[in-house]
C-alpha atoms as a PDB file:
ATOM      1  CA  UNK A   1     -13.849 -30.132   6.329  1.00  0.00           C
ATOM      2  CA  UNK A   2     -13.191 -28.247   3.214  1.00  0.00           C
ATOM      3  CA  UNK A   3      -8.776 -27.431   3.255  1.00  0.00           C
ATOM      4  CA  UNK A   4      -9.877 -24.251   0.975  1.00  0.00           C
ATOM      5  CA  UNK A   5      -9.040 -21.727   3.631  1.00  0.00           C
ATOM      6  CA  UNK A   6      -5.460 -23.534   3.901  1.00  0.00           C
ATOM      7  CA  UNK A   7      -4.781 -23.309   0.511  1.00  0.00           C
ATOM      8  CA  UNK A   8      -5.526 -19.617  -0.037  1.00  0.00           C
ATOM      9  CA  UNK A   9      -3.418 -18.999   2.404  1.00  0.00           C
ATOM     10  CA  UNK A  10      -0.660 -21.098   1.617  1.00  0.00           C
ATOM     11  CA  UNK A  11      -0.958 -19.285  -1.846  1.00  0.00           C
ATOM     12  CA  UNK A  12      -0.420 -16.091  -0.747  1.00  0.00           C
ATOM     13  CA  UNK A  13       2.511 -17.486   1.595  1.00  0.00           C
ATOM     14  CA  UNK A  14       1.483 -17.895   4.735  1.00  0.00           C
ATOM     15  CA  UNK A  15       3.723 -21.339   5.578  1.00  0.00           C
ATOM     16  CA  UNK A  16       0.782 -22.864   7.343  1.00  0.00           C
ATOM     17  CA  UNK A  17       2.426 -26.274   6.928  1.00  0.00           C
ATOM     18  CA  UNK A  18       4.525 -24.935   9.621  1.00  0.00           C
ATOM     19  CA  UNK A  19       1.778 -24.945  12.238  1.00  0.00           C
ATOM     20  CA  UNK A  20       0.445 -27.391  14.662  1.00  0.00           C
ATOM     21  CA  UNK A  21      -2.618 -29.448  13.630  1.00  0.00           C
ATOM     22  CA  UNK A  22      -4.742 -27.372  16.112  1.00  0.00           C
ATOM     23  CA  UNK A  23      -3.415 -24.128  14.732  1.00  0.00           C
ATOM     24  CA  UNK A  24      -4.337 -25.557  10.785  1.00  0.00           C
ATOM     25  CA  UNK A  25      -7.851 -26.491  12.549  1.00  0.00           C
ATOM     26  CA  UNK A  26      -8.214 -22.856  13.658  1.00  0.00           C
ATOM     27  CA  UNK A  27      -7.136 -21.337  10.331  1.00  0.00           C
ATOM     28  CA  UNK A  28      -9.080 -23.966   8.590  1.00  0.00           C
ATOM     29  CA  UNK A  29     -11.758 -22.579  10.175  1.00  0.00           C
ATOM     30  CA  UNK A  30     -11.693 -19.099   9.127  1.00  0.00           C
ATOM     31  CA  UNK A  31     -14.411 -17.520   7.077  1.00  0.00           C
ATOM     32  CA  UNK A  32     -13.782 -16.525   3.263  1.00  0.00           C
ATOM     33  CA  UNK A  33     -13.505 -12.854   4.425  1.00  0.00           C
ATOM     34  CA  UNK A  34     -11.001 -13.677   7.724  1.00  0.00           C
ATOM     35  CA  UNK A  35      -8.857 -15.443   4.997  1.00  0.00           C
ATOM     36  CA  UNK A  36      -9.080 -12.157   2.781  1.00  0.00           C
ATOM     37  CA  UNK A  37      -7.900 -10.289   5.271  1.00  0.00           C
ATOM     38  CA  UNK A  38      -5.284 -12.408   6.555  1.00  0.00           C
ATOM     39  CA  UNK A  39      -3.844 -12.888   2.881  1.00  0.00           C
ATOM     40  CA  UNK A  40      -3.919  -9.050   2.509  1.00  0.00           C
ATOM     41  CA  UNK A  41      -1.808  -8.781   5.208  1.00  0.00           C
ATOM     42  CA  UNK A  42       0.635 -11.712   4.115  1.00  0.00           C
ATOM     43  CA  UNK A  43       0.722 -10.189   0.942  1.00  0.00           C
ATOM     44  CA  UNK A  44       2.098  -6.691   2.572  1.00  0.00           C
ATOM     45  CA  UNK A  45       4.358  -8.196   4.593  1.00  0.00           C
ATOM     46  CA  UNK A  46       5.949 -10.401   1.277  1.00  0.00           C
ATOM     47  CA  UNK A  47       6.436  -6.919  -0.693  1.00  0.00           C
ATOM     48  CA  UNK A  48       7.965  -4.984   2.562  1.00  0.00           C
ATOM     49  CA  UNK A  49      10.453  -7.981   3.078  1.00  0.00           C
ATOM     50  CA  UNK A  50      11.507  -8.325  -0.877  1.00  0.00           C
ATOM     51  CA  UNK A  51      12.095  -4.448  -0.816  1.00  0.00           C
ATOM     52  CA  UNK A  52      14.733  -5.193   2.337  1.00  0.00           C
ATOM     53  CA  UNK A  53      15.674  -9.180   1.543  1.00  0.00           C
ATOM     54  CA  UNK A  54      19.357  -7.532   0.885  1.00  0.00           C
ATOM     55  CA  UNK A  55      19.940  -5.999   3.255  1.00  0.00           C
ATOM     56  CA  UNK A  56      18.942  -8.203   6.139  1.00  0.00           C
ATOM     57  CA  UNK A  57      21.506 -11.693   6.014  1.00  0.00           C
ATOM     58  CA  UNK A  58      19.088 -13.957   8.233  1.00  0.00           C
ATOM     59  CA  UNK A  59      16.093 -16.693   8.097  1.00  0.00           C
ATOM     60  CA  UNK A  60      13.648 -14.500   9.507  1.00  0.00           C
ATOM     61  CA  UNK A  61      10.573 -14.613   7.477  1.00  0.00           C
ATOM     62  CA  UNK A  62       7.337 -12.332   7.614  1.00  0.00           C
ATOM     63  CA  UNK A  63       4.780 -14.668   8.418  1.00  0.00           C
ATOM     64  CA  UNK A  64       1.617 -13.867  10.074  1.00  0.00           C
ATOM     65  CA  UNK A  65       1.907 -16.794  12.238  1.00  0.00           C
END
């Protein structure tokens, strides 16, 4: 199975290396427009953090999962 879905998503900073092998399978699975969405969303959630990233002093990270 193609790891294409993976790597969009770990380029727009979703730490997927973080998951479980049957949570990669499941993301892995996604279709080109689930992925889309899904690195729209990561994408939101990296600008809203940067904008507050001083003013928060922990190692919480927006991730969508």
């Amino acid at each position: 199975m193609s790891q294409a879905p993976l790597d969009a998503l770990r380029s727009a900073g979703t730490p997927v290396d973080l998951l479980s092998d049957s949570e990669r399978e499941i993301f892995n699975g996604l279709s080109p427009d689930e992925v889309a969405v899904l690195g729209s969303i990561q994408a939101r959630l990296n600008a809203v953090s940067a904008a507050v990233e001083g003013q928060v002093n922990d190692n919480q990270v927006n991730v969508l999962c």
